[in-house]
PDB file of N, CA and C in Angstrom:
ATOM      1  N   UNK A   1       0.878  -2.954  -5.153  1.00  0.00           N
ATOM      2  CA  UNK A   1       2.162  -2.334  -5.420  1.00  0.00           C
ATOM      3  C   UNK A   1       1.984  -0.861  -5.766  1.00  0.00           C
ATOM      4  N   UNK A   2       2.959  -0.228  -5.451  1.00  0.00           N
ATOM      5  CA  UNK A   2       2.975   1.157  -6.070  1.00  0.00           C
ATOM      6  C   UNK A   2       3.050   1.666  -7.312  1.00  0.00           C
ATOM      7  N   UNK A   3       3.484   0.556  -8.589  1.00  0.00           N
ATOM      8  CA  UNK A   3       3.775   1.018  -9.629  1.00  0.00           C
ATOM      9  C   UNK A   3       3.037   1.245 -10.368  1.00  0.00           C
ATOM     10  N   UNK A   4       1.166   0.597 -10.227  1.00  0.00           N
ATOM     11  CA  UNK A   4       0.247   0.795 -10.440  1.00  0.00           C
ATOM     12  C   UNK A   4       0.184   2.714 -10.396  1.00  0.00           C
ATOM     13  N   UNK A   5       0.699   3.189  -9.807  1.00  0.00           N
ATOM     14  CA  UNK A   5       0.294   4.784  -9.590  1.00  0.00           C
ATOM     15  C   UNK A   5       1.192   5.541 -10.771  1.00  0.00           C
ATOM     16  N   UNK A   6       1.850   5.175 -10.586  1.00  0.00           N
ATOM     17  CA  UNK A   6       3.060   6.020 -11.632  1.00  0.00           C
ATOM     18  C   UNK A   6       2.770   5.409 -12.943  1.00  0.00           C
ATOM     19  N   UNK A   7       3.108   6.526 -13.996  1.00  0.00           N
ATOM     20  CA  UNK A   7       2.978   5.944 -15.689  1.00  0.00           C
ATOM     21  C   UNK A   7       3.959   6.597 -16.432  1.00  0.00           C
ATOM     22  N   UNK A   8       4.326   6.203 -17.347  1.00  0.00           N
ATOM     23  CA  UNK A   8       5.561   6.654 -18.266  1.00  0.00           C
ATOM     24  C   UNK A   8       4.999   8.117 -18.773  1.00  0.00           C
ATOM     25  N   UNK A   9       6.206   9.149 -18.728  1.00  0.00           N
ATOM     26  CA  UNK A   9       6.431  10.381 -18.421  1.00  0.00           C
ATOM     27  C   UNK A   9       5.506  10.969 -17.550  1.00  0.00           C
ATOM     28  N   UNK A  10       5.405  10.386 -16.584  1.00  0.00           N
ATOM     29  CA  UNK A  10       5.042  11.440 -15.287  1.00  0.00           C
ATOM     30  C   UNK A  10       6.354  11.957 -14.835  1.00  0.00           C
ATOM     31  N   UNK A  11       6.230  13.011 -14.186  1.00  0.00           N
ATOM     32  CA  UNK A  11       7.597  13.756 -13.515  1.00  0.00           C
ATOM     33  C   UNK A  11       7.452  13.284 -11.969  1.00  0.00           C
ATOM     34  N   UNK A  12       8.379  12.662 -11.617  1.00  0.00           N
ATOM     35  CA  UNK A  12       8.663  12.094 -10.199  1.00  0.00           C
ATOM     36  C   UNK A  12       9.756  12.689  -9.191  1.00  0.00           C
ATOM     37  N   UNK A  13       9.610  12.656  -8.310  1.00  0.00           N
ATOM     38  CA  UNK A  13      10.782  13.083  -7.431  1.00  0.00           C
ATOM     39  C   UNK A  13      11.734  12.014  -6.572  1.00  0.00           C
ATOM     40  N   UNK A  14      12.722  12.038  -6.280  1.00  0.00           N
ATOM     41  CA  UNK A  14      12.813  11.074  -5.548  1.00  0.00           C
ATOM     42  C   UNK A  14      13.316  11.728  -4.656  1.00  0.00           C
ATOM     43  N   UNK A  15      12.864  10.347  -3.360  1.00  0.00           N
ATOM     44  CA  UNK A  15      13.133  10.345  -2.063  1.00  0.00           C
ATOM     45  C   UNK A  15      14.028  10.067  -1.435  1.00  0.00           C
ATOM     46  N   UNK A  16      15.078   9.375  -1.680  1.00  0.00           N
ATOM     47  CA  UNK A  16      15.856   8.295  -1.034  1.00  0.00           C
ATOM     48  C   UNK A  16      17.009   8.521  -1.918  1.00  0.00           C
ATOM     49  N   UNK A  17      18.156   7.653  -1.477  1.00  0.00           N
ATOM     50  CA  UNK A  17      19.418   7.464  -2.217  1.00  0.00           C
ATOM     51  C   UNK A  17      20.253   8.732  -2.813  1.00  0.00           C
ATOM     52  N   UNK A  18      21.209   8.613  -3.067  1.00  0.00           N
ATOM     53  CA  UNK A  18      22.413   9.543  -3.601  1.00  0.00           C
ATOM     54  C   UNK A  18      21.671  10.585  -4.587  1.00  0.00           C
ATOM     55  N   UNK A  19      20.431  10.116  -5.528  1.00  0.00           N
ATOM     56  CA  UNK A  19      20.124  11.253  -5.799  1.00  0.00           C
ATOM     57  C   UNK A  19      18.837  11.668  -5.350  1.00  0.00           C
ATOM     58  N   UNK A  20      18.887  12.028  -4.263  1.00  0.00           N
ATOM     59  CA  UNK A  20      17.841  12.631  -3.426  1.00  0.00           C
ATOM     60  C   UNK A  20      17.074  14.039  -4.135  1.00  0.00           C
ATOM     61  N   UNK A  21      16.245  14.748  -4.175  1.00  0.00           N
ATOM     62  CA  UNK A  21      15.646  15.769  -4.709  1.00  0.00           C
ATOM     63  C   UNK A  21      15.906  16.116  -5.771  1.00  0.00           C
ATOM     64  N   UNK A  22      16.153  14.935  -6.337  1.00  0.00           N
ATOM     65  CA  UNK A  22      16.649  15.489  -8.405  1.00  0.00           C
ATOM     66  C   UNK A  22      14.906  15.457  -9.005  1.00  0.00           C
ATOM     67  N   UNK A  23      14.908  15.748 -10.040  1.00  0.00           N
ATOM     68  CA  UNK A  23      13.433  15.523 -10.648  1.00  0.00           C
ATOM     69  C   UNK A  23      13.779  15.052 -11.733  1.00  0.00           C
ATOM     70  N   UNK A  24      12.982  13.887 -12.245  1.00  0.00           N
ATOM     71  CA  UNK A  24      13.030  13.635 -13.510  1.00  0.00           C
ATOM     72  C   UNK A  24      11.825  12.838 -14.435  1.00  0.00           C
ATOM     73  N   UNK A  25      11.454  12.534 -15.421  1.00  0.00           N
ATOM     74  CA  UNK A  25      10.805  12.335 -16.074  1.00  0.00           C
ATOM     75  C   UNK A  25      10.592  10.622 -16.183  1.00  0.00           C
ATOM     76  N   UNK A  26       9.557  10.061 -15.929  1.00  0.00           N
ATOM     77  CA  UNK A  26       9.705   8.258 -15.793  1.00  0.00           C
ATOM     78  C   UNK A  26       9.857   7.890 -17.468  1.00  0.00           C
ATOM     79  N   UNK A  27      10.701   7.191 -17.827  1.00  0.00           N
ATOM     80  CA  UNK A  27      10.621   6.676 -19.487  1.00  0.00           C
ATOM     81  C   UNK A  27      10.336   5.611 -19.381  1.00  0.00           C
ATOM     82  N   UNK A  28      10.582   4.694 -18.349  1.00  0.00           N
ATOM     83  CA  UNK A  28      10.001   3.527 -18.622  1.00  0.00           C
ATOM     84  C   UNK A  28       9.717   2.516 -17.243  1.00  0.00           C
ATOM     85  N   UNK A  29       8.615   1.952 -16.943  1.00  0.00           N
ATOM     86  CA  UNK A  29       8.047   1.294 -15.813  1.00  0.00           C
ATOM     87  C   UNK A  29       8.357  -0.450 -16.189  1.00  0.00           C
ATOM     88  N   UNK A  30       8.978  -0.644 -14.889  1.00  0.00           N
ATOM     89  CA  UNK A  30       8.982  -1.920 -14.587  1.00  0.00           C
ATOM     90  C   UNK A  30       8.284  -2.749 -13.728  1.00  0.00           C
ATOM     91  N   UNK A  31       7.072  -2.715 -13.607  1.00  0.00           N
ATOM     92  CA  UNK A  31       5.577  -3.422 -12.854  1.00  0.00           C
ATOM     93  C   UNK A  31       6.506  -4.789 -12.095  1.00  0.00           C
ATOM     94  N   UNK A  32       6.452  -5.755 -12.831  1.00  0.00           N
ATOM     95  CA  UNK A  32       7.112  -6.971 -12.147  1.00  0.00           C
ATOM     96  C   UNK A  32       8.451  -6.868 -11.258  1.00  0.00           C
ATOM     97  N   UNK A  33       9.364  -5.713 -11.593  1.00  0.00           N
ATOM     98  CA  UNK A  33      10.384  -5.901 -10.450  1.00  0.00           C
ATOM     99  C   UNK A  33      10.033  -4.785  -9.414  1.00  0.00           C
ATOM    100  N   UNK A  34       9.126  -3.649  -9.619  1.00  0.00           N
ATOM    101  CA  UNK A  34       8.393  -2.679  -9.071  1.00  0.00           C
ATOM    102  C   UNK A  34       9.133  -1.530  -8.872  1.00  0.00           C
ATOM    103  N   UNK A  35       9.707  -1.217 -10.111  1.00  0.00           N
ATOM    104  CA  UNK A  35      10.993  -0.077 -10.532  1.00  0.00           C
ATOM    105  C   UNK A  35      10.488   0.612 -11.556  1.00  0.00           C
ATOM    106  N   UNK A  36      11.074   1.888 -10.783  1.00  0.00           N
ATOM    107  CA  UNK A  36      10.664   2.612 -13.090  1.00  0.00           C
ATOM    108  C   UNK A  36      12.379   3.139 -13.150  1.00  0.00           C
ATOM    109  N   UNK A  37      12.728   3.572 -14.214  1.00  0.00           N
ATOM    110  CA  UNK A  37      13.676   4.041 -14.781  1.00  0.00           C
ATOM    111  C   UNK A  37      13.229   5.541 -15.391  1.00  0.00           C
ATOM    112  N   UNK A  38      14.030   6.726 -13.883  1.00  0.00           N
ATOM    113  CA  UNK A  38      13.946   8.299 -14.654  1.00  0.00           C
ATOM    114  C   UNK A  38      14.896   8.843 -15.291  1.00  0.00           C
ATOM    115  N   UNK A  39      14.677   9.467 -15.697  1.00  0.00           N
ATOM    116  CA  UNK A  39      15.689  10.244 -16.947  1.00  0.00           C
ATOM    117  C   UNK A  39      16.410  11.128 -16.257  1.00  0.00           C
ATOM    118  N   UNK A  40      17.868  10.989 -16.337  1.00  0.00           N
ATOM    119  CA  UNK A  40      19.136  11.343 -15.310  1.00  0.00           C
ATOM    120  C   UNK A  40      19.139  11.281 -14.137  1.00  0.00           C
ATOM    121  N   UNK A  41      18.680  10.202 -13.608  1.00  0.00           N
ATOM    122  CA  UNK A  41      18.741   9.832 -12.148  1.00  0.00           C
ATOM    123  C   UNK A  41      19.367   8.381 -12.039  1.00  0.00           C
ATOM    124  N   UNK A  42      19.936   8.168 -10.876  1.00  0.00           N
ATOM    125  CA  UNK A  42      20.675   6.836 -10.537  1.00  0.00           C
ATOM    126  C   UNK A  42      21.555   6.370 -12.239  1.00  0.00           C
ATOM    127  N   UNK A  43      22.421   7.286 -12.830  1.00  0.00           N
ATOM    128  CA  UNK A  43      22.768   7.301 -13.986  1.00  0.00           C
ATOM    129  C   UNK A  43      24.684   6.169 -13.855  1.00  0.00           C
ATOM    130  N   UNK A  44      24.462   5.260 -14.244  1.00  0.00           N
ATOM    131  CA  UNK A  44      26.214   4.631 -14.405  1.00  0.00           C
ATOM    132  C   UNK A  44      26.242   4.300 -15.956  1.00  0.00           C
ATOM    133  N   UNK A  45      28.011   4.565 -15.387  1.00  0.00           N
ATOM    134  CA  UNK A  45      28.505   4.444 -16.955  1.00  0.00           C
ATOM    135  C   UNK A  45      28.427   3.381 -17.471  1.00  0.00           C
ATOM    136  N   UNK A  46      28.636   2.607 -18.633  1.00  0.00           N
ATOM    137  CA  UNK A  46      28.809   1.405 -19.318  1.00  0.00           C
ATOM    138  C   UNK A  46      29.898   1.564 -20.342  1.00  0.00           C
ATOM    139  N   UNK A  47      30.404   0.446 -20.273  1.00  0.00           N
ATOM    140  CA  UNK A  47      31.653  -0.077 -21.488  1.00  0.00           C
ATOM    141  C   UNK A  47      31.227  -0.195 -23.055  1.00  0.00           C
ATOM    142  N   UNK A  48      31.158   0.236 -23.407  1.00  0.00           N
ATOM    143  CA  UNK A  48      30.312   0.041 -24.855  1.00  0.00           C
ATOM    144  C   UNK A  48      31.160  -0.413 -26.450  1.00  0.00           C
ATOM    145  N   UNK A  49      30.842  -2.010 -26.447  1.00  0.00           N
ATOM    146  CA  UNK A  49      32.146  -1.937 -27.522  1.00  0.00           C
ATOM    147  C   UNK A  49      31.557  -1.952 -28.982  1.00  0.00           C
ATOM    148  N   UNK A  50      32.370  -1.423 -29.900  1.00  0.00           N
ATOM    149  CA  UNK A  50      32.196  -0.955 -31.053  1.00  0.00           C
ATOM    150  C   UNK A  50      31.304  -1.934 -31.872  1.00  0.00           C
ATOM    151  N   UNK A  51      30.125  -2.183 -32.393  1.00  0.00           N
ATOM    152  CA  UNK A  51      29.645  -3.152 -33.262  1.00  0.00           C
ATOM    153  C   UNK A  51      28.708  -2.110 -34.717  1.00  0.00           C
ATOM    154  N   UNK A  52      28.721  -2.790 -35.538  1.00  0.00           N
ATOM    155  CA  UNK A  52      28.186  -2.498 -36.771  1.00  0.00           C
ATOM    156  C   UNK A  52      27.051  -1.656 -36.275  1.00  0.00           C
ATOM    157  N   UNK A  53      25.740  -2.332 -35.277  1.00  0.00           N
ATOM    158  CA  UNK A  53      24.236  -1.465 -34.927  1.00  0.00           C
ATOM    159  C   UNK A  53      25.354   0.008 -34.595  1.00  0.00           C
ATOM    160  N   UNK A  54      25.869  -0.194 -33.675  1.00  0.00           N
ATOM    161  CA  UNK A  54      26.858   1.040 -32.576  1.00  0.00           C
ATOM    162  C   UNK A  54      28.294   1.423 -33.438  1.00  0.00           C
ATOM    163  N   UNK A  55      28.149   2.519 -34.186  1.00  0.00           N
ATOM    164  CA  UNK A  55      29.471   2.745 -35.017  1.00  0.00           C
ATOM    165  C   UNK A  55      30.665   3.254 -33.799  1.00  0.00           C
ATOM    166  N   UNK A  56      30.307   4.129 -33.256  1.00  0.00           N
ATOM    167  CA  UNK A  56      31.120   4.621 -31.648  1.00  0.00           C
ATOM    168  C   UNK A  56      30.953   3.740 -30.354  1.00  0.00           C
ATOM    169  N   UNK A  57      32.502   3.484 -30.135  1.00  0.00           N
ATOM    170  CA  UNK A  57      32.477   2.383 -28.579  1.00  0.00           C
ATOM    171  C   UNK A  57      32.595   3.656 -27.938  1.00  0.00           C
ATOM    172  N   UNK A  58      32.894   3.110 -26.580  1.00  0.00           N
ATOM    173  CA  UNK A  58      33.458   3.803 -25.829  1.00  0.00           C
ATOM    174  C   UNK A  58      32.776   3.695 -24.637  1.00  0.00           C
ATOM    175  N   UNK A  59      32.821   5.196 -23.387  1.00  0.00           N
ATOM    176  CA  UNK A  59      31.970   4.955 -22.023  1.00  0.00           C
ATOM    177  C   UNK A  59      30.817   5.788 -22.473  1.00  0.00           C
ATOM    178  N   UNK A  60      29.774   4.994 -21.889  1.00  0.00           N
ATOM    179  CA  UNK A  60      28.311   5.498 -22.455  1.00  0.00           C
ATOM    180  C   UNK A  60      27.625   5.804 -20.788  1.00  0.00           C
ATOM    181  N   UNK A  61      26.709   6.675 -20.550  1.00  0.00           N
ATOM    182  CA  UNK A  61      25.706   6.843 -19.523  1.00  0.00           C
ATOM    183  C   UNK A  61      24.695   5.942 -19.470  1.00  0.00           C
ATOM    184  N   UNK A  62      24.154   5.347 -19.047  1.00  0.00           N
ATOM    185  CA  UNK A  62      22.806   4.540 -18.806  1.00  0.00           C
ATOM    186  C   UNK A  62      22.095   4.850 -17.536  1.00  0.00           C
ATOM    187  N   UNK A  63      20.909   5.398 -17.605  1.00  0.00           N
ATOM    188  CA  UNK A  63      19.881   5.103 -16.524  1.00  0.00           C
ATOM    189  C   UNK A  63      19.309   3.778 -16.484  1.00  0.00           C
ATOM    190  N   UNK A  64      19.815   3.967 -14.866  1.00  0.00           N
ATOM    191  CA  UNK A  64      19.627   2.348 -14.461  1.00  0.00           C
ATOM    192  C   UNK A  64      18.319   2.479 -13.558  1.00  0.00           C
ATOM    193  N   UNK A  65      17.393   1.546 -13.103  1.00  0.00           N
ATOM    194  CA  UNK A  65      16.032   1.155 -12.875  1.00  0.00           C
ATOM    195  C   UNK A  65      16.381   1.816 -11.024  1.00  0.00           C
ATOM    196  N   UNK A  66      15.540   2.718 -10.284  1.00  0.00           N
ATOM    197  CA  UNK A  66      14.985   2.926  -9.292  1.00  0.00           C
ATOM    198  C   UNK A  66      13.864   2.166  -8.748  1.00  0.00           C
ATOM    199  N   UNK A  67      13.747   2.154  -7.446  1.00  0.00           N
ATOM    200  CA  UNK A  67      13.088   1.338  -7.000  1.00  0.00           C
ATOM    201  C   UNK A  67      11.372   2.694  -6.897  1.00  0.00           C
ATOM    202  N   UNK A  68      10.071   1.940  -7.166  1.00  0.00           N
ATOM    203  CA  UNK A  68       9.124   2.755  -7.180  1.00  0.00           C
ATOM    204  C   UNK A  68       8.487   3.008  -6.186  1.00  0.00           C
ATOM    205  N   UNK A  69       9.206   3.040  -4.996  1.00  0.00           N
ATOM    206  CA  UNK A  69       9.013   3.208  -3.613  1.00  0.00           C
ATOM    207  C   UNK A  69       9.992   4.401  -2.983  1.00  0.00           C
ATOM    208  N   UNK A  70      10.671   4.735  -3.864  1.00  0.00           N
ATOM    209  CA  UNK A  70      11.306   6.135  -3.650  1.00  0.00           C
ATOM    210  C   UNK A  70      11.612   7.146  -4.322  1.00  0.00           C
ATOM    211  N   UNK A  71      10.084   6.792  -4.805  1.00  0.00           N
ATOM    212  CA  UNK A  71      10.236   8.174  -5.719  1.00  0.00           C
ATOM    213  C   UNK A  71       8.618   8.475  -5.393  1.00  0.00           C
ATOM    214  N   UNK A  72       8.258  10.283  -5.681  1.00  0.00           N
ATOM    215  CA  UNK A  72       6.814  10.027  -5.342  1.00  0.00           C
ATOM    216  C   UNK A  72       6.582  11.429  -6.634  1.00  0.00           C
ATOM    217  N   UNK A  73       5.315  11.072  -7.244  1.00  0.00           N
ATOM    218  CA  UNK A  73       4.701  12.004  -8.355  1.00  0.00           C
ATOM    219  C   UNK A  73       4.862  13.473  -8.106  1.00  0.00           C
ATOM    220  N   UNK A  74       5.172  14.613  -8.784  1.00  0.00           N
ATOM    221  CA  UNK A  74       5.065  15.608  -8.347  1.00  0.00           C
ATOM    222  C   UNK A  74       3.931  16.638  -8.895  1.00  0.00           C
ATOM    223  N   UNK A  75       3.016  17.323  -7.941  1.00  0.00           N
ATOM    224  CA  UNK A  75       1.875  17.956  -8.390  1.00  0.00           C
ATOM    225  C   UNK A  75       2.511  19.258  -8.288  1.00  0.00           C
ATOM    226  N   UNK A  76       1.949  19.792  -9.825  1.00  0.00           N
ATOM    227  CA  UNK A  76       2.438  21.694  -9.965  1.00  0.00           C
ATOM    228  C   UNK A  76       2.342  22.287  -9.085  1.00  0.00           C
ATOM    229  N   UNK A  77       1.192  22.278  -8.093  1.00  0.00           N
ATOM    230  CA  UNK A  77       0.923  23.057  -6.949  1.00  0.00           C
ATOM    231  C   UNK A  77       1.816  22.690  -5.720  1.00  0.00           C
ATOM    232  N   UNK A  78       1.408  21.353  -5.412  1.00  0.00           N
ATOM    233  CA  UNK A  78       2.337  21.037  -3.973  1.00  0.00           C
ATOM    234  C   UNK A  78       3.643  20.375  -3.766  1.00  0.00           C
ATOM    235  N   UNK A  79       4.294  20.365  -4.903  1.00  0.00           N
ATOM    236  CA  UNK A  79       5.814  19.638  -5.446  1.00  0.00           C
ATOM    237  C   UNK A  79       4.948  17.733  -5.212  1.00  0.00           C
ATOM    238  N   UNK A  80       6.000  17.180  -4.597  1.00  0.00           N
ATOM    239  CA  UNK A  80       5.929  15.782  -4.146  1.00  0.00           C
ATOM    240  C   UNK A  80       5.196  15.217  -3.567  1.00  0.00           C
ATOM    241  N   UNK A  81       4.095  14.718  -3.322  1.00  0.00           N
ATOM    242  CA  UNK A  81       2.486  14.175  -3.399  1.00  0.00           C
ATOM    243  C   UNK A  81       2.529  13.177  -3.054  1.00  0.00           C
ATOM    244  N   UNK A  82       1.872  11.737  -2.286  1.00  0.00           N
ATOM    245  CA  UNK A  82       1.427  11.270  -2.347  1.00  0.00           C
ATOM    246  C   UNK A  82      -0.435  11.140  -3.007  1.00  0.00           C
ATOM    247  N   UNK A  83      -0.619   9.877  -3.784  1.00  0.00           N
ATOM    248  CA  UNK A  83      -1.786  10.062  -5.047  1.00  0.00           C
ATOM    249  C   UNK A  83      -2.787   9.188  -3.936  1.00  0.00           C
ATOM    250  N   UNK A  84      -3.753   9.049  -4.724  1.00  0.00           N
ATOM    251  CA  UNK A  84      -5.179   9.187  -4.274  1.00  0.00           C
ATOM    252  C   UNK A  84      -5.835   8.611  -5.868  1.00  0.00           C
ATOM    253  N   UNK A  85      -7.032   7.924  -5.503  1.00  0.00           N
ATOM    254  CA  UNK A  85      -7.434   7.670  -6.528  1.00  0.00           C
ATOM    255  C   UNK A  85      -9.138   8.293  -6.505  1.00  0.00           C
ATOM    256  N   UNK A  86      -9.761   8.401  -7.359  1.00  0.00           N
ATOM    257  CA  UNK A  86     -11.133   8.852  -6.938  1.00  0.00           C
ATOM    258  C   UNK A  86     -11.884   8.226  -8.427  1.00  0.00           C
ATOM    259  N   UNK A  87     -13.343   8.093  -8.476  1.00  0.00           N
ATOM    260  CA  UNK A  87     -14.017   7.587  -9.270  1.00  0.00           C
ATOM    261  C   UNK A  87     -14.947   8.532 -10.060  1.00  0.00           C
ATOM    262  N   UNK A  88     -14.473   8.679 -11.312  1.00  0.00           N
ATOM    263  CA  UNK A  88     -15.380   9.946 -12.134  1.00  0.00           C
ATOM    264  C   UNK A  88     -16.696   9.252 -12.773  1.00  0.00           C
ATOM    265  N   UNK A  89     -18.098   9.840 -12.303  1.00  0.00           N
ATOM    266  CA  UNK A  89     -19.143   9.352 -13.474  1.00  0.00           C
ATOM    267  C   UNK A  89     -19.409  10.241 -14.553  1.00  0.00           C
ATOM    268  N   UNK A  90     -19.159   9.549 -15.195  1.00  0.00           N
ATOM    269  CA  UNK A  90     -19.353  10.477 -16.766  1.00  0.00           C
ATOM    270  C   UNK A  90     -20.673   9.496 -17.376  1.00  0.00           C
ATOM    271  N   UNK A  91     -22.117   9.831 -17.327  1.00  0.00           N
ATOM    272  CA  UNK A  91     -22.988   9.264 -17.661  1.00  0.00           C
ATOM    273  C   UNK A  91     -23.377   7.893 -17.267  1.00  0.00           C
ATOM    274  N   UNK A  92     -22.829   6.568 -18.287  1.00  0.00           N
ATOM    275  CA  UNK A  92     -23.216   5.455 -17.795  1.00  0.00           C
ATOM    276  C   UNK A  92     -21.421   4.811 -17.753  1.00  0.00           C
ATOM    277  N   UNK A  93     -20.599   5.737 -17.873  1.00  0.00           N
ATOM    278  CA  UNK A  93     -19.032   5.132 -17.673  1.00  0.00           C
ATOM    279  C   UNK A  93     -18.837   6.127 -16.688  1.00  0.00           C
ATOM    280  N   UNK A  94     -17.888   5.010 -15.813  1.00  0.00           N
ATOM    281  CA  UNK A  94     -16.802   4.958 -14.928  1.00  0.00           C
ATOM    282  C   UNK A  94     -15.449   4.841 -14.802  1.00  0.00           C
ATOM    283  N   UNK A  95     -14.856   5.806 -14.440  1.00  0.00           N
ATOM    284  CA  UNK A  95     -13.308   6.360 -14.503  1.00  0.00           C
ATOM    285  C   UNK A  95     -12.520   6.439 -13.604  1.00  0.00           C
ATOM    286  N   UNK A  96     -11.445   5.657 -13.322  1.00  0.00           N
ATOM    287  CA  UNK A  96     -10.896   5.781 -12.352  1.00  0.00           C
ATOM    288  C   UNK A  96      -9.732   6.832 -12.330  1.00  0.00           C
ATOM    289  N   UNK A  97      -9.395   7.887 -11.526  1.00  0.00           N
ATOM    290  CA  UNK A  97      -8.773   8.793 -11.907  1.00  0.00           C
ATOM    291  C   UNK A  97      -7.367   9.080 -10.677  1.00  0.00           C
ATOM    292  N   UNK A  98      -6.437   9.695 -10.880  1.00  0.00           N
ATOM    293  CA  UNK A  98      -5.669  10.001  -9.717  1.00  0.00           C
ATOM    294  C   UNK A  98      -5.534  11.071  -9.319  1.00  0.00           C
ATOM    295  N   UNK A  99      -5.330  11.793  -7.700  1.00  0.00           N
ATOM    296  CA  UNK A  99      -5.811  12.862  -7.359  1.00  0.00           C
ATOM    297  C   UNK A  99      -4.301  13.218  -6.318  1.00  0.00           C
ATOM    298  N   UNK A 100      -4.282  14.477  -6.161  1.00  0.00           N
ATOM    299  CA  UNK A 100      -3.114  14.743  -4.861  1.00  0.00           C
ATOM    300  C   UNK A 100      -3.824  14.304  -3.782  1.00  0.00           C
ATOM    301  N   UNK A 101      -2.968  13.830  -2.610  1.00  0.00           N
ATOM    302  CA  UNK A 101      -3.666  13.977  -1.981  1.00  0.00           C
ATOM    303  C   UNK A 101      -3.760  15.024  -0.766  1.00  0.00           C
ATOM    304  N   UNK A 102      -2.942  16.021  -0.958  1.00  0.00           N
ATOM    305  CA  UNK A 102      -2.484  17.386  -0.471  1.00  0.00           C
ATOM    306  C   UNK A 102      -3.868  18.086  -1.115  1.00  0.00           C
ATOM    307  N   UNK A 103      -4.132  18.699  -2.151  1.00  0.00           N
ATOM    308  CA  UNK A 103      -5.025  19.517  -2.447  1.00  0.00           C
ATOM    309  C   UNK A 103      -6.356  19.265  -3.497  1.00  0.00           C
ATOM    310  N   UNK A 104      -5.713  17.878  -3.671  1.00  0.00           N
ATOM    311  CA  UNK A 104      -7.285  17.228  -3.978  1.00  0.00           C
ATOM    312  C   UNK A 104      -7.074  17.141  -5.755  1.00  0.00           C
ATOM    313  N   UNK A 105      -6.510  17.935  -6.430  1.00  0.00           N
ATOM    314  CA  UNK A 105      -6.365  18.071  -7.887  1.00  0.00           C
ATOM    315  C   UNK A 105      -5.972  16.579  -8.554  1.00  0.00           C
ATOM    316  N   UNK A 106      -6.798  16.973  -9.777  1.00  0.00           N
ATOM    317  CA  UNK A 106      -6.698  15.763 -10.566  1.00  0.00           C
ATOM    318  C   UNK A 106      -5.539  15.948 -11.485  1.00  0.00           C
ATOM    319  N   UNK A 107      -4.522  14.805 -11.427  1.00  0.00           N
ATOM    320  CA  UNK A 107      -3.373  14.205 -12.018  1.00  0.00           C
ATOM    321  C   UNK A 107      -3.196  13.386 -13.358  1.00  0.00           C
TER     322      UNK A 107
END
């Protein structure tokens, strides 16, 4: 799966759907349905009714879950990336690391 690549607050772009070329920040990964949820993207309102936890009802924003197949990491240098993984030896440990795969930089 892809969600293996992406991790909470990486900055992602997306590809696909109504919000096409927005950028936003991943807050939270969903591995098993293979979605992350970015920060102001694919955003609907909700009904929110008044309870003791919630002193204010009313209409609230919620970011709702993207699929992690349309969105892709963005590297400082080359914007929107497809990743790469590569293997660092650091003595007698081994690191698995992620790389652009446009200009090779480690992510």
């Amino acid at each position: 799966m892809i969600v293996d690549r992406l991790r909470k607050g990486d900055e992602v772009e997306v590809l696909t759907g109504k919000d096409r070329s927005k950028r936003g920040t991943i807050m939270k990964v969903l591995p098993k349905e293979g979605k992350v949820i970015v920060e102001g993207v694919n955003v609907a309102k909700k009904h929110q009714r008044q309870t003791k936890a919630r002193v204010k009802g009313g209409i609230i924003d919620k970011d709702m879950p993207v699929s992690s197949s349309s969105v892709a990491l963005v590297c400082p240098k080359d914007g929107a990336v497809r990743i790469g993984f590569e293997f660092k030896t650091e003595g007698d440990r081994r690191t698995k690391v992620r790389v652009c795969r446009v200009c090779g930089r480690e992510l």
